[in-house]
C-alpha atoms as a PDB file:
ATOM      1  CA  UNK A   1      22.159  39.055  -3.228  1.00  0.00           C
ATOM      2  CA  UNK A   2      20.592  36.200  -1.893  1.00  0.00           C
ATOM      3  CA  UNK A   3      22.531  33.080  -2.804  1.00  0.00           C
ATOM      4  CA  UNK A   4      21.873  30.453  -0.264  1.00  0.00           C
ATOM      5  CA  UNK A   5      18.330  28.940  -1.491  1.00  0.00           C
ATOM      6  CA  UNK A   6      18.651  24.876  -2.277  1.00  0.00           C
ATOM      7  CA  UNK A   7      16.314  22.752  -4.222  1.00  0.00           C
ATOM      8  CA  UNK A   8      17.029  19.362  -3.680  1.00  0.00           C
ATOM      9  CA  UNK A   9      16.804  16.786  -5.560  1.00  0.00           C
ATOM     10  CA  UNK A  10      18.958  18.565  -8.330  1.00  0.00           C
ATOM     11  CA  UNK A  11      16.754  19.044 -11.974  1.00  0.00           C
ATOM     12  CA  UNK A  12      16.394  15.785 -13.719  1.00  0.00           C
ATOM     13  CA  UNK A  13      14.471  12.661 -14.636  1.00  0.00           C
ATOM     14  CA  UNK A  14      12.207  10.292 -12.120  1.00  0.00           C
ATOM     15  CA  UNK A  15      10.197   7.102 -11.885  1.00  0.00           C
ATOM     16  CA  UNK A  16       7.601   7.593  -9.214  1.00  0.00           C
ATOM     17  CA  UNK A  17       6.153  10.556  -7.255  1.00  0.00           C
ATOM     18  CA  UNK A  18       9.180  12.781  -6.220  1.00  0.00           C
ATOM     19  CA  UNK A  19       9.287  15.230  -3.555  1.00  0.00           C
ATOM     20  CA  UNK A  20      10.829  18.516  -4.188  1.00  0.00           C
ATOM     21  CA  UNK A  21      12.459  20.818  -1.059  1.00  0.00           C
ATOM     22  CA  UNK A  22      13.571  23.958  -0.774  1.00  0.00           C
ATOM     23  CA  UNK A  23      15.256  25.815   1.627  1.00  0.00           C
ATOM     24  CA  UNK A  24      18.185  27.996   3.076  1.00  0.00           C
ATOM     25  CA  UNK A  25      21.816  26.673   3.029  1.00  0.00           C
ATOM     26  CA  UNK A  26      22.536  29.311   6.609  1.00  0.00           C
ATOM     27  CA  UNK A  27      21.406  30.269   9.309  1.00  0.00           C
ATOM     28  CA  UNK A  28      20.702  33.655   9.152  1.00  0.00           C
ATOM     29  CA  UNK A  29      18.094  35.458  11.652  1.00  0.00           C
ATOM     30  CA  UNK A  30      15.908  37.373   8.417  1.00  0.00           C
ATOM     31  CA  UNK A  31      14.224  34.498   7.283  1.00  0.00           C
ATOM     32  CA  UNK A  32      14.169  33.250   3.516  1.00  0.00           C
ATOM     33  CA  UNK A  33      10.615  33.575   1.569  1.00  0.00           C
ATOM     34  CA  UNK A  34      10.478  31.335  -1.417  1.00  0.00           C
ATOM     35  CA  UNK A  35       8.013  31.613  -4.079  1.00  0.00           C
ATOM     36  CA  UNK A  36       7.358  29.446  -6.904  1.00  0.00           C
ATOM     37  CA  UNK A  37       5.748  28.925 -10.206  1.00  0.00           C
ATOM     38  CA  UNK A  38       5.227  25.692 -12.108  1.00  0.00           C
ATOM     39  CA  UNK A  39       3.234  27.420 -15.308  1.00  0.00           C
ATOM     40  CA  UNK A  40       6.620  28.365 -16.934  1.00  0.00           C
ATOM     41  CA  UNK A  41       5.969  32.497 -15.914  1.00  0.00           C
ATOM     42  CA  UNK A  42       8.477  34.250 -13.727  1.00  0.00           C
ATOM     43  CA  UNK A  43       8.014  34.262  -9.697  1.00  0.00           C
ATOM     44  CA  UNK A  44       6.904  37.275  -8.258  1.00  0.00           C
ATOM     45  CA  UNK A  45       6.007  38.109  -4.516  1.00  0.00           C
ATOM     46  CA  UNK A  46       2.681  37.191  -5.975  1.00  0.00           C
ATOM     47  CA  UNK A  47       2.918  34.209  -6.532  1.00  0.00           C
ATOM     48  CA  UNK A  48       2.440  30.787  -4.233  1.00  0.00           C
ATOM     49  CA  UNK A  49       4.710  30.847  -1.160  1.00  0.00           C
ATOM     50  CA  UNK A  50       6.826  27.679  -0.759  1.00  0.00           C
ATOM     51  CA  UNK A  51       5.751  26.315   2.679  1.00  0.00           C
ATOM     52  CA  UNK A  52       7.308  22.647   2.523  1.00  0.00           C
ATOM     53  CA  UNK A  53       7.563  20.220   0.281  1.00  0.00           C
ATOM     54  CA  UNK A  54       5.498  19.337  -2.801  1.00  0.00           C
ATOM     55  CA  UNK A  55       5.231  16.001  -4.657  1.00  0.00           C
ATOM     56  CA  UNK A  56       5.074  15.755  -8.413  1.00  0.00           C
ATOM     57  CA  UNK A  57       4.172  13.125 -10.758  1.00  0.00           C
ATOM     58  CA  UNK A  58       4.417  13.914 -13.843  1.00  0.00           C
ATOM     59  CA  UNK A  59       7.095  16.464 -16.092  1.00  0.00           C
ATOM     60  CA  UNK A  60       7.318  19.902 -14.158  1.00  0.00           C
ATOM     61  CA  UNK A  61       9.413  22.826 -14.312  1.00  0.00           C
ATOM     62  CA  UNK A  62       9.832  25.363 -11.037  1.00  0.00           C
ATOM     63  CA  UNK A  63      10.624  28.555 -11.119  1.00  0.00           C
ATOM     64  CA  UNK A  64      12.097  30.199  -8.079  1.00  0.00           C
ATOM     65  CA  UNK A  65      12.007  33.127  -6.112  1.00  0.00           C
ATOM     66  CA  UNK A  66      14.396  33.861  -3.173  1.00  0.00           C
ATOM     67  CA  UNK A  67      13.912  36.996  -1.403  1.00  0.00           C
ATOM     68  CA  UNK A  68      15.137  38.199   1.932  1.00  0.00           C
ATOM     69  CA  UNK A  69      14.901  41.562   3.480  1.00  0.00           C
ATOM     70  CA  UNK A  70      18.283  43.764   2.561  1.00  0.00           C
ATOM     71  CA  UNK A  71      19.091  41.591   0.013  1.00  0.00           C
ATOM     72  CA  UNK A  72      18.745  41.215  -3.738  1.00  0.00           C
ATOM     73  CA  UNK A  73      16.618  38.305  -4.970  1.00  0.00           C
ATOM     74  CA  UNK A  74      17.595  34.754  -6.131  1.00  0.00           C
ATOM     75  CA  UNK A  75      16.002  33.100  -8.888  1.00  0.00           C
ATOM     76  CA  UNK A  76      16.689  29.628  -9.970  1.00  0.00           C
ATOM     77  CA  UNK A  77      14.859  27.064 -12.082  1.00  0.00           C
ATOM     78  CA  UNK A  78      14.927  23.556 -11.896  1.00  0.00           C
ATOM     79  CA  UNK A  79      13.246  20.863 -14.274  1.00  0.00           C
ATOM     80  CA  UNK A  80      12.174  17.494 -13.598  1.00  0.00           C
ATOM     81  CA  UNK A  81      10.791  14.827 -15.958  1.00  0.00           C
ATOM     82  CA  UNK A  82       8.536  11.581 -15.599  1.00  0.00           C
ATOM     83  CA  UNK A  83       9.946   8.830 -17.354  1.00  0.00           C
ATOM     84  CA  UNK A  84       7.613   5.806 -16.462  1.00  0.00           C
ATOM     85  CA  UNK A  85       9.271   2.444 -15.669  1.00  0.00           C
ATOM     86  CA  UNK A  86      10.086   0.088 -18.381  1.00  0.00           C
ATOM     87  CA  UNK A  87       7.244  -2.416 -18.330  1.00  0.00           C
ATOM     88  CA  UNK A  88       8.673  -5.968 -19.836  1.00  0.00           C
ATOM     89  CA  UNK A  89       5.464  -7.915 -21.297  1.00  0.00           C
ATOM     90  CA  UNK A  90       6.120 -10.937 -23.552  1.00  0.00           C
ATOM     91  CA  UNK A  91       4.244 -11.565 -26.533  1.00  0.00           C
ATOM     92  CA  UNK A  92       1.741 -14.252 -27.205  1.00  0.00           C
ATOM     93  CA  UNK A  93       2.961 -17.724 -27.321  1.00  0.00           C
ATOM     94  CA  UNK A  94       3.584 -20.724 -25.203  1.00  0.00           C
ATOM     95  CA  UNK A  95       6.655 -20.586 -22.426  1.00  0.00           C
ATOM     96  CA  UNK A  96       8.465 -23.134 -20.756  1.00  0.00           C
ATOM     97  CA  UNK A  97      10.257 -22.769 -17.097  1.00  0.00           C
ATOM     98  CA  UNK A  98      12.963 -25.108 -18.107  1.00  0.00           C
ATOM     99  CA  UNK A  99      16.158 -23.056 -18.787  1.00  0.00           C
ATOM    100  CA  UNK A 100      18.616 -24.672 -21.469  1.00  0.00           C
ATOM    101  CA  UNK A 101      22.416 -23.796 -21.509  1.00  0.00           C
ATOM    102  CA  UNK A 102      23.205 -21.287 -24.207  1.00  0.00           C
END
């Protein structure tokens, strides 16, 4: 079975555009294909080919395929959602600079 394929950064939550890898953890002289899906179906050979890395902004979900000749596949999954920055806007009224000990 194929076990070496890494997805970095791990599943989780972001802030701004994040790029998403994937790759193989050896060396090994029959090269890893990766495929993908982002729609929430399972990878097939059919589907897009990973060929480097791909930015998201917004909440997506991968779904991997690892394949390598003489080898059983690899699938993984790995979820990422946008959580947008915390945006601090006072309220109407009238402000002063002048700080005052509490």
């Amino acid at each position: 079975m194929v076990q070496d394929l890494v997805v970095s950064p791990l599943s989780g939550d972001f802030g701004s555009n994040l790029t998403v890898t994937a790759q193989s953890s050896i060396n090994n002289p029959n090269p890893l294909k990766i495929y993908y899906t982002t729609d929430h179906t399972a990878p097939t050979t059919n589907s897009m080919l990973y060929s480097g890395s791909i930015v998201i902004s917004n909440d997506t979900t991968f779904n991997w395929l690892a394949t390598r000749w003489g080898y059983a596949p690899q699938y993984a999954t790995n979820a990422y959602r946008y959580v947008p920055p915390l945006m601090f806007q006072p309220g109407v009224g009238t402000y002063s600079t002048q700080s005052r000990p509490v």
